[in-house]
N, C-alpha and C. Protein backbone atom coordinates (compact mmCIF):
# COMPACT_ATOMS: atom_id res chain seq x y z
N UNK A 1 -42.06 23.44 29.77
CA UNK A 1 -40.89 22.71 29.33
C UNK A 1 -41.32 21.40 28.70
N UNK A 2 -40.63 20.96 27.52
CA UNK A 2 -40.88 19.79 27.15
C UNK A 2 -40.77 18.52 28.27
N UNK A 3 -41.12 17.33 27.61
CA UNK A 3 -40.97 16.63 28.17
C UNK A 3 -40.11 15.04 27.67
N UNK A 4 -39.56 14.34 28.43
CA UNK A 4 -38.48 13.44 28.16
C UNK A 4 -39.06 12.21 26.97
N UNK A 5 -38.81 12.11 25.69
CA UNK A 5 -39.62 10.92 25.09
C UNK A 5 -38.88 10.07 25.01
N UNK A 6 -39.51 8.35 24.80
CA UNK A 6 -38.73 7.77 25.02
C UNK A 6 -39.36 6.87 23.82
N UNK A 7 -38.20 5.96 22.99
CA UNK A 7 -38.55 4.84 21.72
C UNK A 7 -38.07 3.97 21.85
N UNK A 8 -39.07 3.03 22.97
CA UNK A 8 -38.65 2.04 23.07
C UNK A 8 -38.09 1.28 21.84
N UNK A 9 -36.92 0.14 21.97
CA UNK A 9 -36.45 -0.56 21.26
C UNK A 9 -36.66 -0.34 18.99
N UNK A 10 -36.15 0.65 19.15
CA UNK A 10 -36.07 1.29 17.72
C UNK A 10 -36.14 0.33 16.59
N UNK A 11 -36.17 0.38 15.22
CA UNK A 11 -35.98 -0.40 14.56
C UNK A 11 -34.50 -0.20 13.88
N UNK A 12 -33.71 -1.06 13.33
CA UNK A 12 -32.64 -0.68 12.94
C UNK A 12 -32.57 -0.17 11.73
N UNK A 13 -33.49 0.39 11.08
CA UNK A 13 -33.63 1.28 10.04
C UNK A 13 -33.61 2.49 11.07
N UNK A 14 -34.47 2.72 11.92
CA UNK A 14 -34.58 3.95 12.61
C UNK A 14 -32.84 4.77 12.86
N UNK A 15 -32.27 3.83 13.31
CA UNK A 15 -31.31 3.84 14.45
C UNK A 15 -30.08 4.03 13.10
N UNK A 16 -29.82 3.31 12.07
CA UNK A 16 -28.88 3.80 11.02
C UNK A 16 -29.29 5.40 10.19
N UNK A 17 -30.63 5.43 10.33
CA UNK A 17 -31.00 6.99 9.32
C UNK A 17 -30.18 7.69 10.64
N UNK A 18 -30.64 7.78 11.48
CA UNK A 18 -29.94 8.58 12.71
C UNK A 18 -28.40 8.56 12.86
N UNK A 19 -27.51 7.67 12.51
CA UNK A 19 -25.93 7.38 12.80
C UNK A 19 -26.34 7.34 14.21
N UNK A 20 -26.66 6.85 14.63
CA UNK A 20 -26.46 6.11 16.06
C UNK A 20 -24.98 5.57 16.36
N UNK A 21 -24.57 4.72 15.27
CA UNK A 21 -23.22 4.13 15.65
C UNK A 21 -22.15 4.82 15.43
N UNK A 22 -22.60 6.04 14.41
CA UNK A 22 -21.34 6.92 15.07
C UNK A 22 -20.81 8.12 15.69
N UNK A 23 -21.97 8.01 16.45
CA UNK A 23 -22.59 8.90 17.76
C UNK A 23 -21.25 8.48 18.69
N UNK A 24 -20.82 9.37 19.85
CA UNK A 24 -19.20 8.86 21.01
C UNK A 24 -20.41 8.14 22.13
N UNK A 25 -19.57 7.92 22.97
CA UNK A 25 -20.19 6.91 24.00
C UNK A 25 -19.84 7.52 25.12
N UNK A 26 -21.05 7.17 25.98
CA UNK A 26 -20.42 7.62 27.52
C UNK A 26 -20.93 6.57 28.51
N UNK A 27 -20.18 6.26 29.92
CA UNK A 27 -20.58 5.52 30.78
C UNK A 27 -20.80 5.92 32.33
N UNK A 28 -21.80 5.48 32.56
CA UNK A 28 -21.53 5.62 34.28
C UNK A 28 -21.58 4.79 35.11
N UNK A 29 -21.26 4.50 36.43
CA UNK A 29 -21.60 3.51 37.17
C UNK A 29 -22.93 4.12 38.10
N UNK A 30 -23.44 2.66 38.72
CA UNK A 30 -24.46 2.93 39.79
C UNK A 30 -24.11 4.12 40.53
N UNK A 31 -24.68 4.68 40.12
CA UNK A 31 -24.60 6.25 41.23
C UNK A 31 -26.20 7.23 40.67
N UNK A 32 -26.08 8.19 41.61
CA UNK A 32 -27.23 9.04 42.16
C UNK A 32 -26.29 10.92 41.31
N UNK A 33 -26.97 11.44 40.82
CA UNK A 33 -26.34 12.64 40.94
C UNK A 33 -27.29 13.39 39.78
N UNK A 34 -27.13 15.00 40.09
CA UNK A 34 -28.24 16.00 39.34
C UNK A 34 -27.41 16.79 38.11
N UNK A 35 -28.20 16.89 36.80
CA UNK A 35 -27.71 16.49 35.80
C UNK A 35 -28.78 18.13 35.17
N UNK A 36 -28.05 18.54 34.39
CA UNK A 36 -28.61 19.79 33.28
C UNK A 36 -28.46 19.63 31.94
N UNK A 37 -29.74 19.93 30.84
CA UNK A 37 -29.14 19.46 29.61
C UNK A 37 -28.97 20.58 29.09
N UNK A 38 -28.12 21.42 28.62
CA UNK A 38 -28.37 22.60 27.76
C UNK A 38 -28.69 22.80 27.16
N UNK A 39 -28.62 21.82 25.69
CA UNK A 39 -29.36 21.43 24.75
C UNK A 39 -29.97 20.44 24.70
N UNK A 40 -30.57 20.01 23.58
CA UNK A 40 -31.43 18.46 23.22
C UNK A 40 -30.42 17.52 23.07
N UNK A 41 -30.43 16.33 24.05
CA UNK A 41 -29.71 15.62 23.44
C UNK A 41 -30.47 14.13 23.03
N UNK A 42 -30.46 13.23 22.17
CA UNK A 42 -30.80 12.03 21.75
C UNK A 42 -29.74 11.04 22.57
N UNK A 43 -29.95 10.02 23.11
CA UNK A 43 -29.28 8.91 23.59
C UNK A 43 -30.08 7.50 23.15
N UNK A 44 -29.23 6.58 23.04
CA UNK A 44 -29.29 5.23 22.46
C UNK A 44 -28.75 4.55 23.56
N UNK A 45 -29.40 3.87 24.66
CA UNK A 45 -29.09 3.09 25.35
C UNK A 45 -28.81 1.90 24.99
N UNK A 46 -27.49 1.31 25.40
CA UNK A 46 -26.36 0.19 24.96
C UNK A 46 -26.55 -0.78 25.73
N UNK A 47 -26.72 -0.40 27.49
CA UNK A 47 -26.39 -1.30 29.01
C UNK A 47 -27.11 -0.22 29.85
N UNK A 48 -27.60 -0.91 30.50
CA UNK A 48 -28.02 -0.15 31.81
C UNK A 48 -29.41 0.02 32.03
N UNK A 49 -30.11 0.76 32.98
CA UNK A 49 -31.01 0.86 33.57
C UNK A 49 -30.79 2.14 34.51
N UNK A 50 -31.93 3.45 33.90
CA UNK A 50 -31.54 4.90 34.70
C UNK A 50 -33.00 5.38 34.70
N UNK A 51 -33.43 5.69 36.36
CA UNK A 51 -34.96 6.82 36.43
C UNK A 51 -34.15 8.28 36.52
N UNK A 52 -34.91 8.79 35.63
CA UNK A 52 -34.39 10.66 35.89
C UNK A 52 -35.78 10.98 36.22
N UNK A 53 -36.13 11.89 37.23
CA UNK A 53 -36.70 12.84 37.83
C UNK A 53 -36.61 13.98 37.95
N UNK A 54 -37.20 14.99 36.61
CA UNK A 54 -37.32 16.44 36.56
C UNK A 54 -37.66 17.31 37.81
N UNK A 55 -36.52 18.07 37.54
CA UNK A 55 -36.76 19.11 39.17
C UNK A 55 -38.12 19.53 38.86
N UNK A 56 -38.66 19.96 39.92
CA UNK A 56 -40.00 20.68 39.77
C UNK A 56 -41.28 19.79 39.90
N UNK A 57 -40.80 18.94 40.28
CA UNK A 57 -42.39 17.96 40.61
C UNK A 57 -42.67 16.86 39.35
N UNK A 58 -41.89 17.12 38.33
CA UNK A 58 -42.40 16.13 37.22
C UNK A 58 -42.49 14.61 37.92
N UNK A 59 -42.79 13.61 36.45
CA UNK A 59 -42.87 12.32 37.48
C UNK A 59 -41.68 12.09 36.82
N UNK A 60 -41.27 10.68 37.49
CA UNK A 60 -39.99 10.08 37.24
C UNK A 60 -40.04 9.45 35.64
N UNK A 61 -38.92 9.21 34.81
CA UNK A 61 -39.11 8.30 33.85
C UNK A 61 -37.82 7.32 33.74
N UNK A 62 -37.90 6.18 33.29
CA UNK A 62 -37.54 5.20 33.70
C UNK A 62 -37.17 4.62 32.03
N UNK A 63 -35.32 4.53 31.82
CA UNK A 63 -35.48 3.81 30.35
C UNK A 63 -34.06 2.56 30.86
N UNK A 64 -34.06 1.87 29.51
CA UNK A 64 -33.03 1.17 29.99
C UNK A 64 -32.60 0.56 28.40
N UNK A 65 -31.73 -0.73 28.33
CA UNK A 65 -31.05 -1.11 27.24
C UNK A 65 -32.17 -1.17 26.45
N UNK A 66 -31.65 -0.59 25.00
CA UNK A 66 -32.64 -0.93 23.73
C UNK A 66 -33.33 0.52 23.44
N UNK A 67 -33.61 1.62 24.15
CA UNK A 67 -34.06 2.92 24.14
C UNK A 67 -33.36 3.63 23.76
N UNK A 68 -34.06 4.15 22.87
CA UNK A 68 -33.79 5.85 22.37
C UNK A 68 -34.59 6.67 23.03
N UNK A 69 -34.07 7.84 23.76
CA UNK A 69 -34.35 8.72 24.50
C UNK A 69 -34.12 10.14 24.07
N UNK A 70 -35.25 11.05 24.21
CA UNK A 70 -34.50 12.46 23.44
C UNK A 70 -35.29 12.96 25.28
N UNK A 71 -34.03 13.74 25.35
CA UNK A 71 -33.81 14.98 26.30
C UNK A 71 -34.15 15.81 26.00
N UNK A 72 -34.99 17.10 26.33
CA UNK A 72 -34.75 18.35 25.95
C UNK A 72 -34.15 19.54 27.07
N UNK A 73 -34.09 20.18 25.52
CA UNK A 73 -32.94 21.78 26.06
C UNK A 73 -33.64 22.02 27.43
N UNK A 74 -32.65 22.98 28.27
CA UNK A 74 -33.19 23.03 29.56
C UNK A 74 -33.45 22.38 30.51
N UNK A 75 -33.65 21.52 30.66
CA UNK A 75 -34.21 20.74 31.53
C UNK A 75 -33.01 19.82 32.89
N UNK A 76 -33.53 20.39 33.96
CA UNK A 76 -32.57 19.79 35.06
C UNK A 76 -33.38 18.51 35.87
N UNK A 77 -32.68 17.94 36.27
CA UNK A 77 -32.91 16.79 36.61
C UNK A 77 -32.14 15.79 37.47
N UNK A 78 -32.41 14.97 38.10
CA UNK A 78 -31.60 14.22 38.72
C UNK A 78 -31.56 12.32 38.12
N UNK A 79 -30.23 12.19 38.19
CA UNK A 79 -30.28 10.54 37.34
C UNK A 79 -30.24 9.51 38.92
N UNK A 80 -30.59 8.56 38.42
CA UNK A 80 -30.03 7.39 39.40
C UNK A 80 -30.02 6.62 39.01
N UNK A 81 -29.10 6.36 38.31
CA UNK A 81 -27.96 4.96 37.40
C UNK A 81 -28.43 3.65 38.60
N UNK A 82 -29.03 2.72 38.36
CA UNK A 82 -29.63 1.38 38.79
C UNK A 82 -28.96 0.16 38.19
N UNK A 83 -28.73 0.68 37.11
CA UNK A 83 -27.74 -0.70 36.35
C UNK A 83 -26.53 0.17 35.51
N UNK A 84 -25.22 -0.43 35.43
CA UNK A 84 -24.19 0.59 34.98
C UNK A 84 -25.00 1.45 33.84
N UNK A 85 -24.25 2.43 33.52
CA UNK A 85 -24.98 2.61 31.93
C UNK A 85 -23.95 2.80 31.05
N UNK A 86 -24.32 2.83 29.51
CA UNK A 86 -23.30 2.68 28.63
C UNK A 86 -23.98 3.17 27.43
N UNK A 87 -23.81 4.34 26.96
CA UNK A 87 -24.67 4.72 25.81
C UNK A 87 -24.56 5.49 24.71
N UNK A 88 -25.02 5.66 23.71
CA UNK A 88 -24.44 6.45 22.50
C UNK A 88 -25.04 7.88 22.71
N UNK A 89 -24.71 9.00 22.33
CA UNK A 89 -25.11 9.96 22.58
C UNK A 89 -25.18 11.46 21.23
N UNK A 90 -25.74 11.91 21.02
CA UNK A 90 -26.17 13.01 20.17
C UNK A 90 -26.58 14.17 20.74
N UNK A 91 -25.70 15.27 20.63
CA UNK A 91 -26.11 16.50 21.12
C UNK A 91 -26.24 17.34 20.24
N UNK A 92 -27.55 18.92 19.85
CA UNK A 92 -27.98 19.39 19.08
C UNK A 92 -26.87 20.45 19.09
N UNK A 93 -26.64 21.46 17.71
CA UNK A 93 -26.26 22.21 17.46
C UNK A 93 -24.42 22.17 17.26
N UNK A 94 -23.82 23.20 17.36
CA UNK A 94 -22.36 22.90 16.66
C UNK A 94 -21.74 23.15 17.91
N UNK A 95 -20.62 22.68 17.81
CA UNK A 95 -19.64 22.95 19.09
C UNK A 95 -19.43 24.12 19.56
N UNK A 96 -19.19 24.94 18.88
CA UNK A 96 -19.49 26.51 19.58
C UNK A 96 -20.59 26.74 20.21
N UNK A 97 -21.49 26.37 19.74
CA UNK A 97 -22.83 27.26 20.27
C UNK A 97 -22.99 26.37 21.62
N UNK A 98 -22.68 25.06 21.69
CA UNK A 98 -22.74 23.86 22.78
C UNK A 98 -21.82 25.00 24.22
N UNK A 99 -21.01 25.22 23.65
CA UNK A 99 -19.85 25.75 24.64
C UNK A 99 -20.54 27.22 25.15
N UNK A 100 -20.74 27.54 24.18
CA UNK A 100 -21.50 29.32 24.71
C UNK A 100 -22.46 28.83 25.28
N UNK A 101 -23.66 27.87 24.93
CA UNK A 101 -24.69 27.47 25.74
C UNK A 101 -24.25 27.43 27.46
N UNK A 102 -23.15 26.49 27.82
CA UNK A 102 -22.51 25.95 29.03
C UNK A 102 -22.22 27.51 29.97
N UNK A 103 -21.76 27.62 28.95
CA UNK A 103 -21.09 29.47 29.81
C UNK A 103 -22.22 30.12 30.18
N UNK A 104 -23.00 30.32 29.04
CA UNK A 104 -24.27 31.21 29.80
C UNK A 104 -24.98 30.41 30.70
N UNK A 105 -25.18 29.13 31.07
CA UNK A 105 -25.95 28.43 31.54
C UNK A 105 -24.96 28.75 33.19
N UNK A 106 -23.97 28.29 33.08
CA UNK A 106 -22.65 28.05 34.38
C UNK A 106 -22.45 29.77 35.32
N UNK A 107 -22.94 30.80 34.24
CA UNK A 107 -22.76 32.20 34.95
C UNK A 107 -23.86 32.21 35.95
N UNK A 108 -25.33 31.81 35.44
CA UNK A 108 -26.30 32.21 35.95
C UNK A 108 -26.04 31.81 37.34
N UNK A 109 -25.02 30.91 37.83
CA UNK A 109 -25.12 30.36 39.23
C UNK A 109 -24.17 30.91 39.58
């Protein structure tokens, strides 16, 4: 399985070729909880401070405000939100296939 990369503090050329800003937003508070990505997703951290720890023994990784982070497909994990978070977000492929992804992913259990 891939593994989580992280860019630190981007340049803002980087971050406009990408539409970062008009990427939707999501937030969480300090909390603990285990998390699946179905697909790849890219995030642009806004606020906050989060270690995710890949099931399976990986090591922990650790990003916070100013990071671009790409997720990859598959990959389960657990977050623990340390400082609220608040972030822009990019998920791969089209809304259908996102949704069929979820279903086949949600049967297997």
């Amino acid at each position: 399985m891939s593994t989580i990369v992280i860019d630190h503090h981007p340049d803002e050329a980087r971050l406009k070729e990408l539409g970062v800003s008009k990427w939707p937003t999501w937030s969480k508070e300090v909390s603990v909880f285990p998390w699946v990505f179905p697909e790849q997703e890219i995030a642009y951290i806004l606020e906050g401070e989060v270690v995710i720890t890949p099931d399976g023994g990986g090591a922990p990784v650790t990003f916070a405000k100013g990071d671009l982070v790409t997720f990859p497909a598959g990959m389960t994990c657990t977050w623990d939100v340390r400082k609220p978070l608040h972030k822009h977000y990019h998920l791969d492929g089209t809304l259908v296939g996102r949704i069929a992804r979820r279903i086949k992913l949600f049967l297997k259990f």
